[in-house]
C-alpha atoms as a PDB file:
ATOM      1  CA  UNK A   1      -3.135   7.695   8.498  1.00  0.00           C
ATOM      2  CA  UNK A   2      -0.391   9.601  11.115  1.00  0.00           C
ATOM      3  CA  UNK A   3      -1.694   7.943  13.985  1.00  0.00           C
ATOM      4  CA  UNK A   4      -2.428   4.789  12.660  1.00  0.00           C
ATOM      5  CA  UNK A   5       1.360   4.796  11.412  1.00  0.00           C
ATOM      6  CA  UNK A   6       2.159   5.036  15.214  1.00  0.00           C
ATOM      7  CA  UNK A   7       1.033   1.555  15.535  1.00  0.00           C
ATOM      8  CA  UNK A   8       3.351   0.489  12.776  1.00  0.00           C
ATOM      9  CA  UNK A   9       6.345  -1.898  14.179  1.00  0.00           C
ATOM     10  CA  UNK A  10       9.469  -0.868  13.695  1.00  0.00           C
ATOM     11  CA  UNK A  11      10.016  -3.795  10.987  1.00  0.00           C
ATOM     12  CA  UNK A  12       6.956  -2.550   9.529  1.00  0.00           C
ATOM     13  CA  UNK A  13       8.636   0.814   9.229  1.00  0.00           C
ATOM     14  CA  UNK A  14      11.736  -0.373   8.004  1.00  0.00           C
ATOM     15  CA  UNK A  15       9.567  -2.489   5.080  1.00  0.00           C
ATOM     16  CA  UNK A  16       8.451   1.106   3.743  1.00  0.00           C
ATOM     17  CA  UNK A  17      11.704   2.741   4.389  1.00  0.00           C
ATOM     18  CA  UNK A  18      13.254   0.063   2.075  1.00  0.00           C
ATOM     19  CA  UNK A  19      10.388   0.754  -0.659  1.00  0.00           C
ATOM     20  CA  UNK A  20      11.390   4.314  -0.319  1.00  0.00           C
ATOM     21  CA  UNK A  21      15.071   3.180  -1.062  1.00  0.00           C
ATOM     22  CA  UNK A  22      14.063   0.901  -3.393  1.00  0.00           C
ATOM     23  CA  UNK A  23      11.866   3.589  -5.297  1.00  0.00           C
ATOM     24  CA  UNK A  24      15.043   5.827  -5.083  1.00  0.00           C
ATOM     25  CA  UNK A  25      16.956   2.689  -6.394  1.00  0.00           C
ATOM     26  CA  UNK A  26      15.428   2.718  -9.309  1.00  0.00           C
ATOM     27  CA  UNK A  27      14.981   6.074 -10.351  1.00  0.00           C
ATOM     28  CA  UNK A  28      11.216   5.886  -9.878  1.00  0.00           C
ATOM     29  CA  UNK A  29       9.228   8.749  -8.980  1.00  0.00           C
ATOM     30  CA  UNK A  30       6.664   7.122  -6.617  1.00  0.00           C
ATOM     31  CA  UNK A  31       6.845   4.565  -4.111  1.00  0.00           C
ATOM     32  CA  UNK A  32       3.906   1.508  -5.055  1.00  0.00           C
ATOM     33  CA  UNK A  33       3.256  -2.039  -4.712  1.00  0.00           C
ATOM     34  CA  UNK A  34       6.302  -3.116  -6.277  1.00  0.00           C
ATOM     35  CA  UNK A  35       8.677  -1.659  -4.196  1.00  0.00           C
ATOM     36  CA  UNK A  36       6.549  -2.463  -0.811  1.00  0.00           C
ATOM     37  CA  UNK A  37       7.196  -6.338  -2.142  1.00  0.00           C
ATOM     38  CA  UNK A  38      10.607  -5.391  -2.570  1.00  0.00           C
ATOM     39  CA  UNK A  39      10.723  -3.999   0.763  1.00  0.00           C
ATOM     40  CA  UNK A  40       8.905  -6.694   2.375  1.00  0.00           C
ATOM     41  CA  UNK A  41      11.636  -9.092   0.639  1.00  0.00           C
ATOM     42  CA  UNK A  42      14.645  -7.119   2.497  1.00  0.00           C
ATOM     43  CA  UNK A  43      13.203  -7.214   5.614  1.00  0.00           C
ATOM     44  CA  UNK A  44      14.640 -10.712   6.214  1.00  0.00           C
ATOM     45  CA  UNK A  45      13.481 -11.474  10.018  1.00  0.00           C
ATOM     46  CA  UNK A  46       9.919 -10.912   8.795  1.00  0.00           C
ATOM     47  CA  UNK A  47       7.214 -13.534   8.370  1.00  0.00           C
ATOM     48  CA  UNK A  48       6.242 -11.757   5.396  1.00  0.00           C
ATOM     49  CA  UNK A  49       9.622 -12.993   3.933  1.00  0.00           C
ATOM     50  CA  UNK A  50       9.784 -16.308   4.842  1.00  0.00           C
ATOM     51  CA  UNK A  51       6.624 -16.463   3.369  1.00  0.00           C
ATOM     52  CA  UNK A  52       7.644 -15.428   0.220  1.00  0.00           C
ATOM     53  CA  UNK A  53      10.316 -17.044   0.384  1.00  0.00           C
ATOM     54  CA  UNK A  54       8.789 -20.378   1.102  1.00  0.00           C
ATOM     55  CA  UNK A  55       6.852 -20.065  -2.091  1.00  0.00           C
ATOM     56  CA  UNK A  56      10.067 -19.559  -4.095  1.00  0.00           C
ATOM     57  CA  UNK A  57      10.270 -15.625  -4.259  1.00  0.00           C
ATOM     58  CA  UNK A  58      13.655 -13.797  -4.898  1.00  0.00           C
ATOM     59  CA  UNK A  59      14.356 -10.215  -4.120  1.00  0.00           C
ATOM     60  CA  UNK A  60      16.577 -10.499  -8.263  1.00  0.00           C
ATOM     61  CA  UNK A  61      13.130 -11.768  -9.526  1.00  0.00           C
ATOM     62  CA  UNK A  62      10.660  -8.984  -7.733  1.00  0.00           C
ATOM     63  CA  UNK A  63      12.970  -6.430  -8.859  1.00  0.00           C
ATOM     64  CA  UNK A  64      13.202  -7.460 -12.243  1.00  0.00           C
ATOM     65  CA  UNK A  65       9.564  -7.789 -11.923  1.00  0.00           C
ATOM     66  CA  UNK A  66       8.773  -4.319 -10.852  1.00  0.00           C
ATOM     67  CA  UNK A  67      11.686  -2.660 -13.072  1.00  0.00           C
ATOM     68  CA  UNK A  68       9.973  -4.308 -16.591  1.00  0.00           C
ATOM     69  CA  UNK A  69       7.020  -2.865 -15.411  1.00  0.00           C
ATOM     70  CA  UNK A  70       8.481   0.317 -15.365  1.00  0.00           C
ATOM     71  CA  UNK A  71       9.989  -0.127 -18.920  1.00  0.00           C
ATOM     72  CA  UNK A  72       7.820   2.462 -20.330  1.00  0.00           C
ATOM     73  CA  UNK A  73       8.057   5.214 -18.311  1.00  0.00           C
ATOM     74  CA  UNK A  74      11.047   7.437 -18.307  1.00  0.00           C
ATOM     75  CA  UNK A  75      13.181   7.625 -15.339  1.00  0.00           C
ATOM     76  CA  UNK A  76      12.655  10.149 -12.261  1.00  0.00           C
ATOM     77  CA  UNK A  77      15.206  13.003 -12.154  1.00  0.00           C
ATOM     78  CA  UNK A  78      13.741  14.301  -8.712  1.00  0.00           C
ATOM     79  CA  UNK A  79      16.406  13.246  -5.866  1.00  0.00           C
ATOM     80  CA  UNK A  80      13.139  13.918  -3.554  1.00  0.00           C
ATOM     81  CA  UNK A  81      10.473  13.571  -2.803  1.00  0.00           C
ATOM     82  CA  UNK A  82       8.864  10.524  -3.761  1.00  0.00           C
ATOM     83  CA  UNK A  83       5.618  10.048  -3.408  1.00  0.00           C
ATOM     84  CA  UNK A  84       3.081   7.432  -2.353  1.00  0.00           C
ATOM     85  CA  UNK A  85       1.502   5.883  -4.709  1.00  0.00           C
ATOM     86  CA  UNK A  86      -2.244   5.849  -4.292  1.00  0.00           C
ATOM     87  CA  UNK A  87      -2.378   2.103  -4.906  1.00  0.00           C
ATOM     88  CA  UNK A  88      -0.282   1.975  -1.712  1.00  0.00           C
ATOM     89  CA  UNK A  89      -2.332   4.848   0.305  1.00  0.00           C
ATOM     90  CA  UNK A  90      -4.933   1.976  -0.593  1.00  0.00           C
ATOM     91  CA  UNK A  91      -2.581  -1.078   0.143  1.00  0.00           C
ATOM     92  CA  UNK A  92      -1.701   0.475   3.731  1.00  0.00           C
ATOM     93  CA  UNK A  93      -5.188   1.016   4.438  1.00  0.00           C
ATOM     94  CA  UNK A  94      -5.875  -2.295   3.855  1.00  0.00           C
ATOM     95  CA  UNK A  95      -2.925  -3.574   5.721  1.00  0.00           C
ATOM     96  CA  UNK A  96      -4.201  -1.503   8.982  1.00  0.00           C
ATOM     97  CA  UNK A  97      -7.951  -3.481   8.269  1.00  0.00           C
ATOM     98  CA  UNK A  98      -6.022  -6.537   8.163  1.00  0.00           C
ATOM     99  CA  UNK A  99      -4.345  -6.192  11.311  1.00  0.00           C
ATOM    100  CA  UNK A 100      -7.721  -5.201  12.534  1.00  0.00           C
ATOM    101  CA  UNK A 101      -9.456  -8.531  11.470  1.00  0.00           C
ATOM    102  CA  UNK A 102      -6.445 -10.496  13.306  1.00  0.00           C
ATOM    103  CA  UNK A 103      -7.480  -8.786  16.772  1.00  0.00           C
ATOM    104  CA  UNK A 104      -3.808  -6.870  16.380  1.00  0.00           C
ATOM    105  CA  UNK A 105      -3.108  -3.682  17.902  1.00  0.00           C
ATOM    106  CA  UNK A 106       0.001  -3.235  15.962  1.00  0.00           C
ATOM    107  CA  UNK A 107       0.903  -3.486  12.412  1.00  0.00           C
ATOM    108  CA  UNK A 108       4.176  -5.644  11.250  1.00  0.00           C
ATOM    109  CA  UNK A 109       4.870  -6.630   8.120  1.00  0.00           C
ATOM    110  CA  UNK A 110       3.223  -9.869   7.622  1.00  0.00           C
ATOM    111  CA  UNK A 111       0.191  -7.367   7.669  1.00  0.00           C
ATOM    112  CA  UNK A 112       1.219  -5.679   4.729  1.00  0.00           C
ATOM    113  CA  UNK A 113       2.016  -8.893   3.045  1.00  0.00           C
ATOM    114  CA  UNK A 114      -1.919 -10.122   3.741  1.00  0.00           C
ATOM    115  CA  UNK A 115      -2.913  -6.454   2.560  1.00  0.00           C
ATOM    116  CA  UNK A 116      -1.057  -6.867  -0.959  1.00  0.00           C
ATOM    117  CA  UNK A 117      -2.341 -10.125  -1.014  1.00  0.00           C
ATOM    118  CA  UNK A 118      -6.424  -8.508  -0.640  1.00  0.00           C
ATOM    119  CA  UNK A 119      -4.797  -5.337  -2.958  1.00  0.00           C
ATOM    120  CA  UNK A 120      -3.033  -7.743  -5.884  1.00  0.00           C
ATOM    121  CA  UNK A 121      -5.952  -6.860  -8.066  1.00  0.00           C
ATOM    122  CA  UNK A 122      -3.761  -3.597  -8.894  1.00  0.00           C
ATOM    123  CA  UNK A 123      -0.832  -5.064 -10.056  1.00  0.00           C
ATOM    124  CA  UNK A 124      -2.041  -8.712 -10.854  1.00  0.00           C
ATOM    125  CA  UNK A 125       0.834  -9.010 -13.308  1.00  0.00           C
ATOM    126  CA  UNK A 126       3.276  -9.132 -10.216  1.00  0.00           C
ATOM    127  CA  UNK A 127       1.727 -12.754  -8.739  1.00  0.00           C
ATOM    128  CA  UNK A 128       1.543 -13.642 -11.822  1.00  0.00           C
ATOM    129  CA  UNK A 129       5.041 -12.620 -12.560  1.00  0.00           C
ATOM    130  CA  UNK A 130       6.847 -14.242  -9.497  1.00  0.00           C
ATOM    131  CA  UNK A 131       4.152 -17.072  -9.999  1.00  0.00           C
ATOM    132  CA  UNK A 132       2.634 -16.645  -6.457  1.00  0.00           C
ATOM    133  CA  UNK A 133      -0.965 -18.262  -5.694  1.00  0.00           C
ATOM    134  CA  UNK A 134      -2.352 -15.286  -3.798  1.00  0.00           C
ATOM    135  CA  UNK A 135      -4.419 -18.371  -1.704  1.00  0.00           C
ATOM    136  CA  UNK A 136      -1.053 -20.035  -1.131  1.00  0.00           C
ATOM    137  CA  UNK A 137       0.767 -16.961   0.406  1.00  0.00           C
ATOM    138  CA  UNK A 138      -2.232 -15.917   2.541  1.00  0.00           C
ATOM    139  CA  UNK A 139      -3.083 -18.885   4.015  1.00  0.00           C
ATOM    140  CA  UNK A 140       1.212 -19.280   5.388  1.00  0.00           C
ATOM    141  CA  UNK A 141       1.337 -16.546   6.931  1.00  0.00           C
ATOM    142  CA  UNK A 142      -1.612 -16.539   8.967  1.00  0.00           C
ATOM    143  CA  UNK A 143      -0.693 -19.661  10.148  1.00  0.00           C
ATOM    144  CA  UNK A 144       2.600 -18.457  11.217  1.00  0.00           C
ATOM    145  CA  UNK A 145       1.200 -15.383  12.427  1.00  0.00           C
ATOM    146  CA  UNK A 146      -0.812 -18.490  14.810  1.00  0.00           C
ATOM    147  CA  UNK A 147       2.615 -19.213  16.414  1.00  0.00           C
ATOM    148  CA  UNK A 148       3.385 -15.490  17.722  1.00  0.00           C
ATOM    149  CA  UNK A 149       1.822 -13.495  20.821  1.00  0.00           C
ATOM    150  CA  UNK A 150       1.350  -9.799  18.804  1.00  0.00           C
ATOM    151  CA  UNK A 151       0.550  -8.410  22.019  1.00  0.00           C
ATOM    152  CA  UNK A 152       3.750  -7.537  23.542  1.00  0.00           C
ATOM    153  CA  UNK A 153       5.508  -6.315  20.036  1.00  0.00           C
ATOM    154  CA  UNK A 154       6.634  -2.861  20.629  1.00  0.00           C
ATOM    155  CA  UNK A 155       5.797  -0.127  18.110  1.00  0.00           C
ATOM    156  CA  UNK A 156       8.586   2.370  19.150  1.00  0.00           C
END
């Protein structure tokens, strides 16, 4: 996964830095879908959150979202490190195909947001949570992925 992370956009980056802090946030001991959509919800100049946005999702309702599904498990007393997840070792392989079927060299994070959208099955509880038609939020952001050239995006 190293080098494809190289193609990664520096939003893109960001998106999983912010899961990491969100993870942290929390006091949760692995970084997973949740707290990608939570990251993909503070990276504001993203398609992937006008998107959700568009289809009425709040960063206060993901996070109350992801932190009831936490309810049962006890809180992380590690300061570091968190781990991946492997439902987002899966997610981010998905997100890199995704980019792939677009014809994309590089990876931002509206291609995370159409990989969570393929990976939902995992955590079906979270569209269903935030009431988000899985149809709905895949078929606005590749149509505003339409109106962008993802050929001169840098990746540094």
């Amino acid at each position: 996964m190293s080098q494809k992370m190289e193609r990664f956009t520096p939003a893109a980056r960001r998106v999983l830095s912010l899961s990491q802090e969100e993870a942290e946030r929390l006091h949760h001991s692995e970084i997973n879908i949740g707290h990608l959509l939570l990251g993909l919800l503070r990276e504001h100049e993203s398609i992937a959150a006008q998107v959700l946005g568009d289809v009425g999702t709040s960063l206060d309702a993901a996070e109350k979202v992801v932190r009831d599904a936490y309810l049962k498990e006890p809180a992380s007393t590690q300061a570091h490190p968190i781990e991946l997840a492997d439902d987002i070792k899966k997610l981010l392989e998905l997100t890199v195909d995704e980019a792939r079927r677009q014809g994309h060299q590089i990876i931002a994070p509206e291609h995370m947001l159409l990989g969570l959208v393929r990976y939902q099955s995992t955590w079906p509880d979270l569209f269903e949570a935030l009431d988000l038609d899985s149809e709905i939020v895949r078929q606005e952001t590749t149509s505003l992925m339409t109106l962008y050239d993802y050929s001169h995006i840098p990746v540094e």
